[in-house]
Protein backbone atom coordinates (compact mmCIF):
# COMPACT_ATOMS: atom_id res chain seq x y z
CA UNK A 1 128.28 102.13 78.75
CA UNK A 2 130.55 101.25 81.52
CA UNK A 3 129.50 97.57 83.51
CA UNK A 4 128.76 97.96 87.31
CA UNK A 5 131.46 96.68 89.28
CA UNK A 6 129.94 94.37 91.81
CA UNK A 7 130.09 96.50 95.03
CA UNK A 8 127.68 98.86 92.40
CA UNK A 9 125.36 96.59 91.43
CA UNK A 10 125.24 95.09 95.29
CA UNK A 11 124.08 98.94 96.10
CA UNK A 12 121.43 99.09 93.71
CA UNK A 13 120.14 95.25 94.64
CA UNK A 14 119.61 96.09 98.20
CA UNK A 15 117.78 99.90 97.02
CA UNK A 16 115.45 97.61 95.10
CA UNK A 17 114.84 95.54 97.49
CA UNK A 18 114.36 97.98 100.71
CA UNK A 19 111.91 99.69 98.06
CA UNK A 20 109.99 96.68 97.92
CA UNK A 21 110.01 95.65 101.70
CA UNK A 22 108.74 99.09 102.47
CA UNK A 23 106.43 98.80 99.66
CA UNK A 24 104.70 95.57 100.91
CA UNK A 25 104.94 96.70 104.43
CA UNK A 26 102.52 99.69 103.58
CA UNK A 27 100.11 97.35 101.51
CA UNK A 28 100.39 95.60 104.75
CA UNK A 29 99.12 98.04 106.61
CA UNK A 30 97.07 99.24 104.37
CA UNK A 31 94.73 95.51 103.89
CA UNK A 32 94.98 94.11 107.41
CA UNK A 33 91.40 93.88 108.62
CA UNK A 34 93.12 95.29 112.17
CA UNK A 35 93.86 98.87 111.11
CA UNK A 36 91.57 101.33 111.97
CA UNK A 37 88.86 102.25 109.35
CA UNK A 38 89.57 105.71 108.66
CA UNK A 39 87.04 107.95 106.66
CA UNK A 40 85.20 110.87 106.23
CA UNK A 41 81.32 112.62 106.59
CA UNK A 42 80.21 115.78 106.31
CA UNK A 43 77.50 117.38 108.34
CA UNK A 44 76.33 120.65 107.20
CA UNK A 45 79.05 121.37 105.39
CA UNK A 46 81.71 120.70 108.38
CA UNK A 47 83.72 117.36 107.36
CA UNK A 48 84.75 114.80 110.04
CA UNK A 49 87.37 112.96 109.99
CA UNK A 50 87.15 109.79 111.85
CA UNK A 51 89.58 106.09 112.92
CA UNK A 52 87.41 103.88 113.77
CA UNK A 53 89.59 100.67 116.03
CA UNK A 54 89.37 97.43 114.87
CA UNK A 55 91.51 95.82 117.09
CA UNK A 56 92.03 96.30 120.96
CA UNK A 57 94.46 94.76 123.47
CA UNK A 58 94.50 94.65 127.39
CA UNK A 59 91.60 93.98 129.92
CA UNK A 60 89.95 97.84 129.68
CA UNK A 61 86.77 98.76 127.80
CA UNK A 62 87.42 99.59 124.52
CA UNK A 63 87.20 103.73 123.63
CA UNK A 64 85.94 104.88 120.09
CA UNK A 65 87.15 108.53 119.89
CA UNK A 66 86.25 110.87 117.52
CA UNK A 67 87.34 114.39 117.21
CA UNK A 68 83.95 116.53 117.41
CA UNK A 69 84.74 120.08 118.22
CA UNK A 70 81.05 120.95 117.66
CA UNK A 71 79.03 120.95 120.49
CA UNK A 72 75.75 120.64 118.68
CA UNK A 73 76.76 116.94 117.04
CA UNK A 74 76.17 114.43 119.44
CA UNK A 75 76.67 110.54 118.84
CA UNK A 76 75.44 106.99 119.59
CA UNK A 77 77.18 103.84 119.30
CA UNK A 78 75.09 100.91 118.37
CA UNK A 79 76.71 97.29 118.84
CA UNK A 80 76.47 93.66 119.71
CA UNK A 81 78.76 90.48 119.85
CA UNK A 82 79.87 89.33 116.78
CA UNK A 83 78.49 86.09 115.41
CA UNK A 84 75.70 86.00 117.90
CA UNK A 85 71.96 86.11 118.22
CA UNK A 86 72.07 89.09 120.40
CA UNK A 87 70.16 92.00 120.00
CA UNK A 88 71.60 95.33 118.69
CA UNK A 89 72.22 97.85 121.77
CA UNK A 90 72.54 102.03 121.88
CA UNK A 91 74.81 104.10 124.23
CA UNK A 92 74.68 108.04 124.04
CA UNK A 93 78.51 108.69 123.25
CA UNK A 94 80.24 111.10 125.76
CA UNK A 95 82.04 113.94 125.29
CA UNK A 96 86.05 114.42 126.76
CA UNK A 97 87.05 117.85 125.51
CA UNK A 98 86.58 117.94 121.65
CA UNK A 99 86.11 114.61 121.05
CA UNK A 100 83.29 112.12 121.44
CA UNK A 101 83.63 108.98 123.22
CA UNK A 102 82.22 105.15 122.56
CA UNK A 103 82.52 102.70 125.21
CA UNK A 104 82.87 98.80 123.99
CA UNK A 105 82.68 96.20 126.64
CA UNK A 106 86.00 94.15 126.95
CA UNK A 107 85.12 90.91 125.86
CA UNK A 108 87.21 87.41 126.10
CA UNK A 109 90.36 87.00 124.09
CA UNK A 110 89.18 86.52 120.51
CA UNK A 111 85.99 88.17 121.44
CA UNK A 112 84.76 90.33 118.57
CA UNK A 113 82.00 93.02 118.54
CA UNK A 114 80.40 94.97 115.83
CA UNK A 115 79.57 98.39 116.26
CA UNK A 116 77.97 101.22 114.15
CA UNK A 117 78.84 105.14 115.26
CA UNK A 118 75.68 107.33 114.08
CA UNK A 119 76.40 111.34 114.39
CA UNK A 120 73.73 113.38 114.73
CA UNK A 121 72.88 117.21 113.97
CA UNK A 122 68.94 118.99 114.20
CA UNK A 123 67.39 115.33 114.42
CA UNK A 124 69.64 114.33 111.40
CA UNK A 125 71.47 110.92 111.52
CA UNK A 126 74.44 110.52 109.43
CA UNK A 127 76.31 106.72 109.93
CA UNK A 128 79.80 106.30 109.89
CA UNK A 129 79.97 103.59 107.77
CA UNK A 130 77.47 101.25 105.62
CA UNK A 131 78.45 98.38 106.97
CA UNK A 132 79.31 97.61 111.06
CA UNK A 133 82.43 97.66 112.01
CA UNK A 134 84.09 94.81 113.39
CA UNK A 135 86.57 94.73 116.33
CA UNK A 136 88.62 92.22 118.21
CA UNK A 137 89.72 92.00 121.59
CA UNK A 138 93.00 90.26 122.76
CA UNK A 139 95.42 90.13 125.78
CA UNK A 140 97.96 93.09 125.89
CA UNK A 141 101.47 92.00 124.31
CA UNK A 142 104.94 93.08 125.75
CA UNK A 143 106.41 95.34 123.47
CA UNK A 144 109.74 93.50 124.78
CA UNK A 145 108.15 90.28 122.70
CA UNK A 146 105.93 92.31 119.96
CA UNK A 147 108.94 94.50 118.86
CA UNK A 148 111.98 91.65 118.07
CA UNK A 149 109.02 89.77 116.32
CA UNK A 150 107.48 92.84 113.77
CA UNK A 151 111.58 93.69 113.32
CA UNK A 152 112.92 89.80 112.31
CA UNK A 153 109.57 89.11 110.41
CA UNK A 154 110.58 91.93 108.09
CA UNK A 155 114.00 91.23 107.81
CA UNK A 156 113.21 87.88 106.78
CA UNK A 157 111.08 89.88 103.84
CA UNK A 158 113.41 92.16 103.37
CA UNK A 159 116.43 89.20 103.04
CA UNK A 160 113.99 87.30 100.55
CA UNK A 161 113.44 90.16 98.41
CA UNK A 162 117.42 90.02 98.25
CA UNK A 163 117.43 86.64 97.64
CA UNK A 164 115.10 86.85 94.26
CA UNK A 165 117.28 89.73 92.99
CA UNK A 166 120.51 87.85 93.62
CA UNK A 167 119.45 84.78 92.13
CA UNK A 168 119.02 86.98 88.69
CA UNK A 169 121.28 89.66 88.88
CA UNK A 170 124.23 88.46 90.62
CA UNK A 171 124.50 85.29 91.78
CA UNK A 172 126.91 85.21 94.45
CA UNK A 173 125.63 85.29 97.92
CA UNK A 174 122.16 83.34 97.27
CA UNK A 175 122.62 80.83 99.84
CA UNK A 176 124.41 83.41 102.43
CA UNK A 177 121.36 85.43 102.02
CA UNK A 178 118.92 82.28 102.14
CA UNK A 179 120.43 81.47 105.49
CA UNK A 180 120.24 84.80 106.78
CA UNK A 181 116.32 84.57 105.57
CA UNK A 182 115.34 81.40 107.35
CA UNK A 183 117.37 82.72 111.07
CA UNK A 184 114.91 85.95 110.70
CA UNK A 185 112.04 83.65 110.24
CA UNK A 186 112.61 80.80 112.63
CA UNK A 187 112.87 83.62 115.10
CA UNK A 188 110.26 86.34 114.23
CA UNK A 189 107.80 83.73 113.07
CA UNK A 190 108.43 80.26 115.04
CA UNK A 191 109.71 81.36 118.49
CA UNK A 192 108.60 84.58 119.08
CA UNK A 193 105.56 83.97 116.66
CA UNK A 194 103.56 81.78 119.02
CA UNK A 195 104.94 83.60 122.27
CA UNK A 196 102.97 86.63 120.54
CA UNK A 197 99.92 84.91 120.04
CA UNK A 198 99.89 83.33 123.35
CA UNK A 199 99.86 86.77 124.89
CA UNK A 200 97.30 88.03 122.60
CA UNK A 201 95.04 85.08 122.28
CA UNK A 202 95.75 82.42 125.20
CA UNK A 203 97.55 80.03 122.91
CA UNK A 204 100.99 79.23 121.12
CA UNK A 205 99.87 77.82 117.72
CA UNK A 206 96.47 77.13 116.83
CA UNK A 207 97.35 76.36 113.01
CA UNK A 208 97.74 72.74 111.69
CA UNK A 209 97.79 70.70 113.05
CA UNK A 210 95.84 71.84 115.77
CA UNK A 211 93.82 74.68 114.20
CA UNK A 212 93.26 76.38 110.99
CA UNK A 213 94.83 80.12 111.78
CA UNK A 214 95.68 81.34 108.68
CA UNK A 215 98.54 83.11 110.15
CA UNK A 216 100.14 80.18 111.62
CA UNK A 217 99.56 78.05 108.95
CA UNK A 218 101.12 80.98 106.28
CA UNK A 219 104.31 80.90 108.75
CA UNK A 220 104.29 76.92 108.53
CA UNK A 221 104.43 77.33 104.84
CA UNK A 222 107.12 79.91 104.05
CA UNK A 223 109.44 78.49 106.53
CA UNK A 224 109.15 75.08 104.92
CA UNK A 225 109.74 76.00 101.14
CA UNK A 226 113.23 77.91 102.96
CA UNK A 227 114.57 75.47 104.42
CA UNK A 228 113.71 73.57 100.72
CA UNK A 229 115.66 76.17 99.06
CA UNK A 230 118.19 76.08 101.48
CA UNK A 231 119.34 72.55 101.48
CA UNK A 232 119.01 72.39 97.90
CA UNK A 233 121.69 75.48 97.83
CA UNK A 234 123.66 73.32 100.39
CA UNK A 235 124.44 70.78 97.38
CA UNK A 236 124.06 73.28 94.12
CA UNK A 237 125.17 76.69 94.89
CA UNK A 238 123.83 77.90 91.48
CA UNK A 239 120.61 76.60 91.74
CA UNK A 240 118.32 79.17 90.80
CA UNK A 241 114.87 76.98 91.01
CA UNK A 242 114.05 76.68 95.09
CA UNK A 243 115.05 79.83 95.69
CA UNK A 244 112.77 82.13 93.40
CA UNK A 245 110.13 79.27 94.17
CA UNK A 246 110.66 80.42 97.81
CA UNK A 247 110.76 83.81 97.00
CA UNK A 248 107.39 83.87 95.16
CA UNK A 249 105.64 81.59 97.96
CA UNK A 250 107.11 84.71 100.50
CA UNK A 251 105.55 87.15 98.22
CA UNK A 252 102.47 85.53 98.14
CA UNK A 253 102.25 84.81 101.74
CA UNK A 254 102.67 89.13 102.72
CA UNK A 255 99.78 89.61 100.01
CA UNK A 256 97.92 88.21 102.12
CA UNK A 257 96.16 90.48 104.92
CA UNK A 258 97.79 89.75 108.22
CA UNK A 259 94.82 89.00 110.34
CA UNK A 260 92.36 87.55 108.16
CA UNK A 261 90.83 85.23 108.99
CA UNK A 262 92.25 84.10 112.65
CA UNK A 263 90.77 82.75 115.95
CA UNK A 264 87.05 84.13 116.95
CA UNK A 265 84.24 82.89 119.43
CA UNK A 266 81.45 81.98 117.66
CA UNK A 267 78.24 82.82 120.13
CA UNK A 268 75.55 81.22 117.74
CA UNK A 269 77.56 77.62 118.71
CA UNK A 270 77.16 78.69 122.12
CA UNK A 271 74.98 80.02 124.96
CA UNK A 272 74.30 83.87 124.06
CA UNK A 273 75.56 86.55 126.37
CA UNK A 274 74.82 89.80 126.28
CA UNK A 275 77.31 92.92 126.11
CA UNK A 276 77.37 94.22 129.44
């Protein structure tokens, strides 16, 4: 069988390794305590289909919608502050067309709430889900900011997952590509990082030193072990060590669900205040 010329096996590298990236970006999405619930029930024999929001930002009551085209299912949202002593509260959900409508009090930035949606038919409950469902509130970001910092974030993946296949398979570019990997993460994750989170959450960087946001703190982390790798590369272009060992801690880092666990009010450390 005929050997790949390089400009072949370069092709088939970066394949693998957008597989991957888009790979990891749907586990991503698919473990991050933020994305809506989504789910089913079925009420006499009609099934609904229902997202239930676990994260809102902007200064507006939150709004649960459901799409109920039945007239005959109503719906109540129970809920209280999260991490409180606060009793549970009921609102009658309204009804906008064919869907039904939950209304969660805005709460502080970091403010959570848990609610429960209960759908009922003839004097029959049926709950949404076993357990409540947990939601956070945060400031609205500018998609001028949010946008450049989702985009270089996964480039730096993307680079890194190029990095551990070059390191094996080709050996050529490892230390172009490990540059190119710690640009994309110095800005998604350092500069534009904590302009993000002060637009969502009132504050820059509230990982260590200062805090213990997992977030910040798995940014910290990755960015160190790349700049390892990349002044090792600086003096032994062939070194194959620091760079997998930075690939793996990368790896490792995006297994990890986004959001969890990250800044919250805690109301039982506090005076309790009730939803309003």
């Amino acid at each position: 069988m005929k050997r790949l010329n390089d400009k072949g096996l370069n092709t088939i590298l970066w394949v693998f390794a957008i597989c991957i990236t888009i790979g990891l970006v749907i586990y991503q999405r698919s473990t991050d305590p933020s994305y809506p619930l989504a789910g089913e029930v079925l009420i006499e024999g009609e099934t609904i289909n229902f997202k239930l929001i676990r994260t809102f930002g902007g200064n507006r009551d939150a709004l649960v919608r459901l799409n109920v085209p039945n007239n005959d299912i109503n719906g109540t949202i129970t809920l209280k502050q999260y991490k409180s002593y606060d009793d549970w509260s009921s609102m009658e959900m309204f009804r906008d067309g064919n869907e039904l409508v939950g209304v969660i009090p805005n709460q502080p930035m970091t403010g959570k709430v848990e609610y429960i949606i209960t759908l009922n038919k003839n004097d029959i409950d049926y709950e949404l889900t076993v357990d409540p469902v947990i939601i956070s509130f945060k400031g609205e970001v500018p998609r001028s900011i949010l946008i450049p910092h989702i985009f270089f974030m996964f480039m730096a993946l993307l680079f890194s997952l190029r990095v551990g296949l070059e390191v094996f398979f080709r050996k050529k570019d490892t230390k172009y590509f490990t540059g190119v990997v710690l640009f994309t993460l110095f800005l998604g994750g350092l500069l534009l990082g904590p302009l993000v989170q002060k637009y969502a959450f009132d504050a820059y960087w509230t990982g260590w030193p200062f805090g213990h946001d997992t977030t910040n703190n798995k940014t910290l982390i990755v960015f160190i072990f790349w700049v390892i790798a990349w002044f090792v590369l600086r003096k032994k272009p062939k070194n194959i060590l620091w760079p997998f060992i930075a690939v793996i801690v990368m790896l490792i880092v995006y297994a990890i669900p986004h959001s969890m666990p990250g800044s919250e009010i805690d109301h039982t450390k506090q005076q309790t205040e009730e939803i309003k």
